[in-house]
N, C-alpha and C. Protein backbone atom coordinates (compact mmCIF):
# COMPACT_ATOMS: atom_id res chain seq x y z
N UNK A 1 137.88 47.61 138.71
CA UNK A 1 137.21 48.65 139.44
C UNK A 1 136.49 49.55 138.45
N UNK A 2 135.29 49.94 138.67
CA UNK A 2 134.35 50.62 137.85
C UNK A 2 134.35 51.81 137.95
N UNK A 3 135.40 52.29 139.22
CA UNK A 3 135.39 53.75 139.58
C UNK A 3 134.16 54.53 139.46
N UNK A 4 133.20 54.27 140.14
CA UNK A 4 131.81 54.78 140.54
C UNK A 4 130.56 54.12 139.99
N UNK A 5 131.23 52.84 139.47
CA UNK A 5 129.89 52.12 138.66
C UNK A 5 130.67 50.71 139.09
N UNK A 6 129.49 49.58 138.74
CA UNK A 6 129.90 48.00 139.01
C UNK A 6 130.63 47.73 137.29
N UNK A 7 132.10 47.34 137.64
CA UNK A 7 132.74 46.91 136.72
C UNK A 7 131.81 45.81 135.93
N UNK A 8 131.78 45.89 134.69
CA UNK A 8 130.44 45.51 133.56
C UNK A 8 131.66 45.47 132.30
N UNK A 9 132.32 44.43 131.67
CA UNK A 9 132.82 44.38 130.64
C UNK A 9 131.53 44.47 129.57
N UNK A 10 130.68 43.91 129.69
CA UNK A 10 129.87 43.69 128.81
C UNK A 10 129.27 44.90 128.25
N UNK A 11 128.87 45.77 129.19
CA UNK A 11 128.65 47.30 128.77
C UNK A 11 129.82 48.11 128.58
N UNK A 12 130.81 47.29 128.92
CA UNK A 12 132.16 48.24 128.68
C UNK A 12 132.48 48.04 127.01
N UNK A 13 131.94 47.01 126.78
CA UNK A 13 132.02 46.66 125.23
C UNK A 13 131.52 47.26 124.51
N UNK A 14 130.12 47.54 124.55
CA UNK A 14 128.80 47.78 124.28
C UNK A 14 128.97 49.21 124.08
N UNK A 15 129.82 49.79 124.78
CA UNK A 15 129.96 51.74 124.89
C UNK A 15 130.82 51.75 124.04
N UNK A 16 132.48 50.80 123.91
CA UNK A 16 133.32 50.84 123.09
C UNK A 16 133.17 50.28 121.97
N UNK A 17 132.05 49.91 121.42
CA UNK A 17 131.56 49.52 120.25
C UNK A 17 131.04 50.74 119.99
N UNK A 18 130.29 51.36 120.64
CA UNK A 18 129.53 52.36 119.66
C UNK A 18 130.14 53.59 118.85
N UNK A 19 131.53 54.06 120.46
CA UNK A 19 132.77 54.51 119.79
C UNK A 19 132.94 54.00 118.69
N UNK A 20 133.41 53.22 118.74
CA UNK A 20 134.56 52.45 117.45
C UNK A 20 133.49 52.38 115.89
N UNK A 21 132.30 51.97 116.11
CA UNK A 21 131.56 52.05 114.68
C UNK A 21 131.38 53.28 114.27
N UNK A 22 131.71 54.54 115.17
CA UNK A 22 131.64 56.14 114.58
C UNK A 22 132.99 56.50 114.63
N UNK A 23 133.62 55.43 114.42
CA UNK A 23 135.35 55.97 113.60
C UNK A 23 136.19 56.87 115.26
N UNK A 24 135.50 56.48 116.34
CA UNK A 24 136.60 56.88 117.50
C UNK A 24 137.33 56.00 117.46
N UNK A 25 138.55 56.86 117.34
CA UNK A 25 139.70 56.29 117.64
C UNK A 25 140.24 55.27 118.63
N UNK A 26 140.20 55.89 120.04
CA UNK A 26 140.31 55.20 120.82
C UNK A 26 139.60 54.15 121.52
N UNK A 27 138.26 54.17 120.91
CA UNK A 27 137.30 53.35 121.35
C UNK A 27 137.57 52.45 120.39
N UNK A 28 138.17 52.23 119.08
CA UNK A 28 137.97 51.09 118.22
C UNK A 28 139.38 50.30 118.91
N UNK A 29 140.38 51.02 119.69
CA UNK A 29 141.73 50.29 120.53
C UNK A 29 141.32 49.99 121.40
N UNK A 30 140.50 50.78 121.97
CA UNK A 30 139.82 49.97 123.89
C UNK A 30 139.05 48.78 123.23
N UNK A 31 138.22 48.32 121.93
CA UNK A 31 137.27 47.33 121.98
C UNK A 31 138.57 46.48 121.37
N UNK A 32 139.55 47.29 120.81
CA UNK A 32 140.56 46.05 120.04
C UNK A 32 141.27 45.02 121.53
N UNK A 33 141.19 45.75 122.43
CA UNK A 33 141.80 44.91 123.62
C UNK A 33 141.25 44.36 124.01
N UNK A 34 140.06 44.48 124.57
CA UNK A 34 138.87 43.65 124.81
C UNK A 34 138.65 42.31 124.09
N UNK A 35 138.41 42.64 122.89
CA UNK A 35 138.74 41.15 122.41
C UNK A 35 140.16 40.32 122.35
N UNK A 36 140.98 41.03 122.49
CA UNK A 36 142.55 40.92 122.24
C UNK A 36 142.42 39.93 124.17
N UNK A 37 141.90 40.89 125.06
CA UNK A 37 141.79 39.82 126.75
C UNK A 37 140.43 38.88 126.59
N UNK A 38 139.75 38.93 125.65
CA UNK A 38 138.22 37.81 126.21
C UNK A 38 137.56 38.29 127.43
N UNK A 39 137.19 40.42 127.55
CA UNK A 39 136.47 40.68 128.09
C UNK A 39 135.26 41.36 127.75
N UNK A 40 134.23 40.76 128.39
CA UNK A 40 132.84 41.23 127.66
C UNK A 40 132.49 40.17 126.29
N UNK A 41 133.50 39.95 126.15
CA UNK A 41 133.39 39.24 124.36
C UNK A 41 134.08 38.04 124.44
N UNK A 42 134.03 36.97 123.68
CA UNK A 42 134.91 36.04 123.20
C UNK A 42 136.70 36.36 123.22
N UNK A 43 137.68 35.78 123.43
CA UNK A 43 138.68 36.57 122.79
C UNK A 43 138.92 36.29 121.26
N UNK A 44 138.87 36.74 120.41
CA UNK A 44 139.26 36.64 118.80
C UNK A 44 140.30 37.81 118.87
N UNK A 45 141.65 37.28 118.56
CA UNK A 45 142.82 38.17 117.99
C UNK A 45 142.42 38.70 117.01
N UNK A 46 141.85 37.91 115.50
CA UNK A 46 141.78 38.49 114.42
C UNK A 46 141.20 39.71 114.61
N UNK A 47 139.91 39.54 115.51
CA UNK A 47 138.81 41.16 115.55
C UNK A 47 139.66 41.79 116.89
N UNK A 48 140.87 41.54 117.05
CA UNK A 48 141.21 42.70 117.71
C UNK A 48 141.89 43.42 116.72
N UNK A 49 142.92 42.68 116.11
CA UNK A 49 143.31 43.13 114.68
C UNK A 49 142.31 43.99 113.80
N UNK A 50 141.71 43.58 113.54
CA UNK A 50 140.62 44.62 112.70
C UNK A 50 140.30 46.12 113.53
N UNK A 51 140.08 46.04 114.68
CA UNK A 51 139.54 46.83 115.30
C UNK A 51 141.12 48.22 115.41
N UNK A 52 142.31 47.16 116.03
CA UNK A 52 143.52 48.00 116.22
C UNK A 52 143.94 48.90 114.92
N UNK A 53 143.64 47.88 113.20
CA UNK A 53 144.30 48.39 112.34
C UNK A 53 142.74 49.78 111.71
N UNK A 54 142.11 49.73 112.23
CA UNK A 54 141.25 50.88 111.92
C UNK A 54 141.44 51.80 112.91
N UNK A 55 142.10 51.78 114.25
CA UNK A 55 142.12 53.05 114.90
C UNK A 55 143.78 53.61 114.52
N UNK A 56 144.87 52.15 113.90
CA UNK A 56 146.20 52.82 113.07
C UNK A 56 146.06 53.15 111.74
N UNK A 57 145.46 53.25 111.29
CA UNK A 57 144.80 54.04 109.77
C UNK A 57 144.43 55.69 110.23
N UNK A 58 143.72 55.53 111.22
CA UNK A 58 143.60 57.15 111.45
C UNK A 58 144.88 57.60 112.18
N UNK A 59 145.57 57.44 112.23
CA UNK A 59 147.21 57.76 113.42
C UNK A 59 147.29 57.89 115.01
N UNK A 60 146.28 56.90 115.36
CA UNK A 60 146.09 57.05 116.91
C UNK A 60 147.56 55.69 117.52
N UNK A 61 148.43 56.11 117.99
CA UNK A 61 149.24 55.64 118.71
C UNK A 61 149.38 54.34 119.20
N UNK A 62 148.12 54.26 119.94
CA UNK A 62 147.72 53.32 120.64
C UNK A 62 147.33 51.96 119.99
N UNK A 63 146.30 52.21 118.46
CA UNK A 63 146.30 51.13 117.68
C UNK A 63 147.31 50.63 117.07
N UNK A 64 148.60 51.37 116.29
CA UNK A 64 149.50 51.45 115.72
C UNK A 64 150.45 50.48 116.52
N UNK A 65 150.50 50.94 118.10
CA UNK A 65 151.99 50.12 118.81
C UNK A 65 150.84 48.77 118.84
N UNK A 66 149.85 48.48 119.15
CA UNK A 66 149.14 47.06 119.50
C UNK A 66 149.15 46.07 118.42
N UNK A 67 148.96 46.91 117.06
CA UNK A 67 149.01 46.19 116.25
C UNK A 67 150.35 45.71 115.68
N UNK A 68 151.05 46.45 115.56
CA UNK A 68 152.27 45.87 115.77
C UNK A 68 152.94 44.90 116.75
N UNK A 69 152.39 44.80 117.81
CA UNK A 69 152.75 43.42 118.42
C UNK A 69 151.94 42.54 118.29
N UNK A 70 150.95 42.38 117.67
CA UNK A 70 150.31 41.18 116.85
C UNK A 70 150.56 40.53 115.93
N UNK A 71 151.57 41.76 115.31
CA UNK A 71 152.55 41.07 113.56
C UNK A 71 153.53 40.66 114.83
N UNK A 72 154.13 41.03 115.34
CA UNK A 72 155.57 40.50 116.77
C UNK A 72 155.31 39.65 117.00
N UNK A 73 154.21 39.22 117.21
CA UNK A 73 153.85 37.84 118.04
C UNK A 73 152.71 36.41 117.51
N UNK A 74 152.65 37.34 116.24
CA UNK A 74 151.50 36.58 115.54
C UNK A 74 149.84 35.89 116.08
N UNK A 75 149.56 37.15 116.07
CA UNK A 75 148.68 36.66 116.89
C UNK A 75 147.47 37.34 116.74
N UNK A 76 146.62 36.50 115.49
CA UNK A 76 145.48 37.13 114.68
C UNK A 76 146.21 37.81 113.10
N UNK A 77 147.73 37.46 113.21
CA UNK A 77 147.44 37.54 111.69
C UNK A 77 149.45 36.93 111.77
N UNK A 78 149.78 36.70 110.29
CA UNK A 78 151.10 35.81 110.05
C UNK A 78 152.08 36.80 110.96
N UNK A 79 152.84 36.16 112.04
CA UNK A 79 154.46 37.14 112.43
C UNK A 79 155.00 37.14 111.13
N UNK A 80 155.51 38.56 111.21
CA UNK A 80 155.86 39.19 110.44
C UNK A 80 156.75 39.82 111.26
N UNK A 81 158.47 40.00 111.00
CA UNK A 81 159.23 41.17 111.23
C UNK A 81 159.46 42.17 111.01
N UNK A 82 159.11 42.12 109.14
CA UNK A 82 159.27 42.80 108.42
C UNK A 82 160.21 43.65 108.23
């Protein structure tokens, strides 16, 4: 649901990209999921990984717990328990 607009991953990408290349936080975790589901985009784990571990470098929550279940589950980079 687009909640007042036609649901558009593709522009949903496209907005959360522009976030995410000016260091928003949460926009570099909304595009890390996006690729993390194969919406709007290809799915590639690795570039969700990239995307998650640049919004957990700045201390946003949200990248931090995601990326951590990617080392949990291996998925876009080696499981790791650590």
């Amino acid at each position: 649901n687009g909640h007042g607009v036609a649901q558009d991953y593709g522009k949903a990408v496209e907005w959360y990209r522009k976030a995410a290349e000016q260091g928003h936080a949460l926009g570099q975790t909304n595009l890390g999921r996006m690729y993390r589901n194969g919406h709007g985009v290809a799915q590639d784990y690795g570039k969700a990984v990239e995307w998650y571990r640049k919004a957990a470098d700045q201390g946003h929550a949200g990248g931090q717990f995601n990326l951590g279940l990617k080392y949990a589950n291996g998925d876009g980079v080696a499981q790791d328990y650590g």
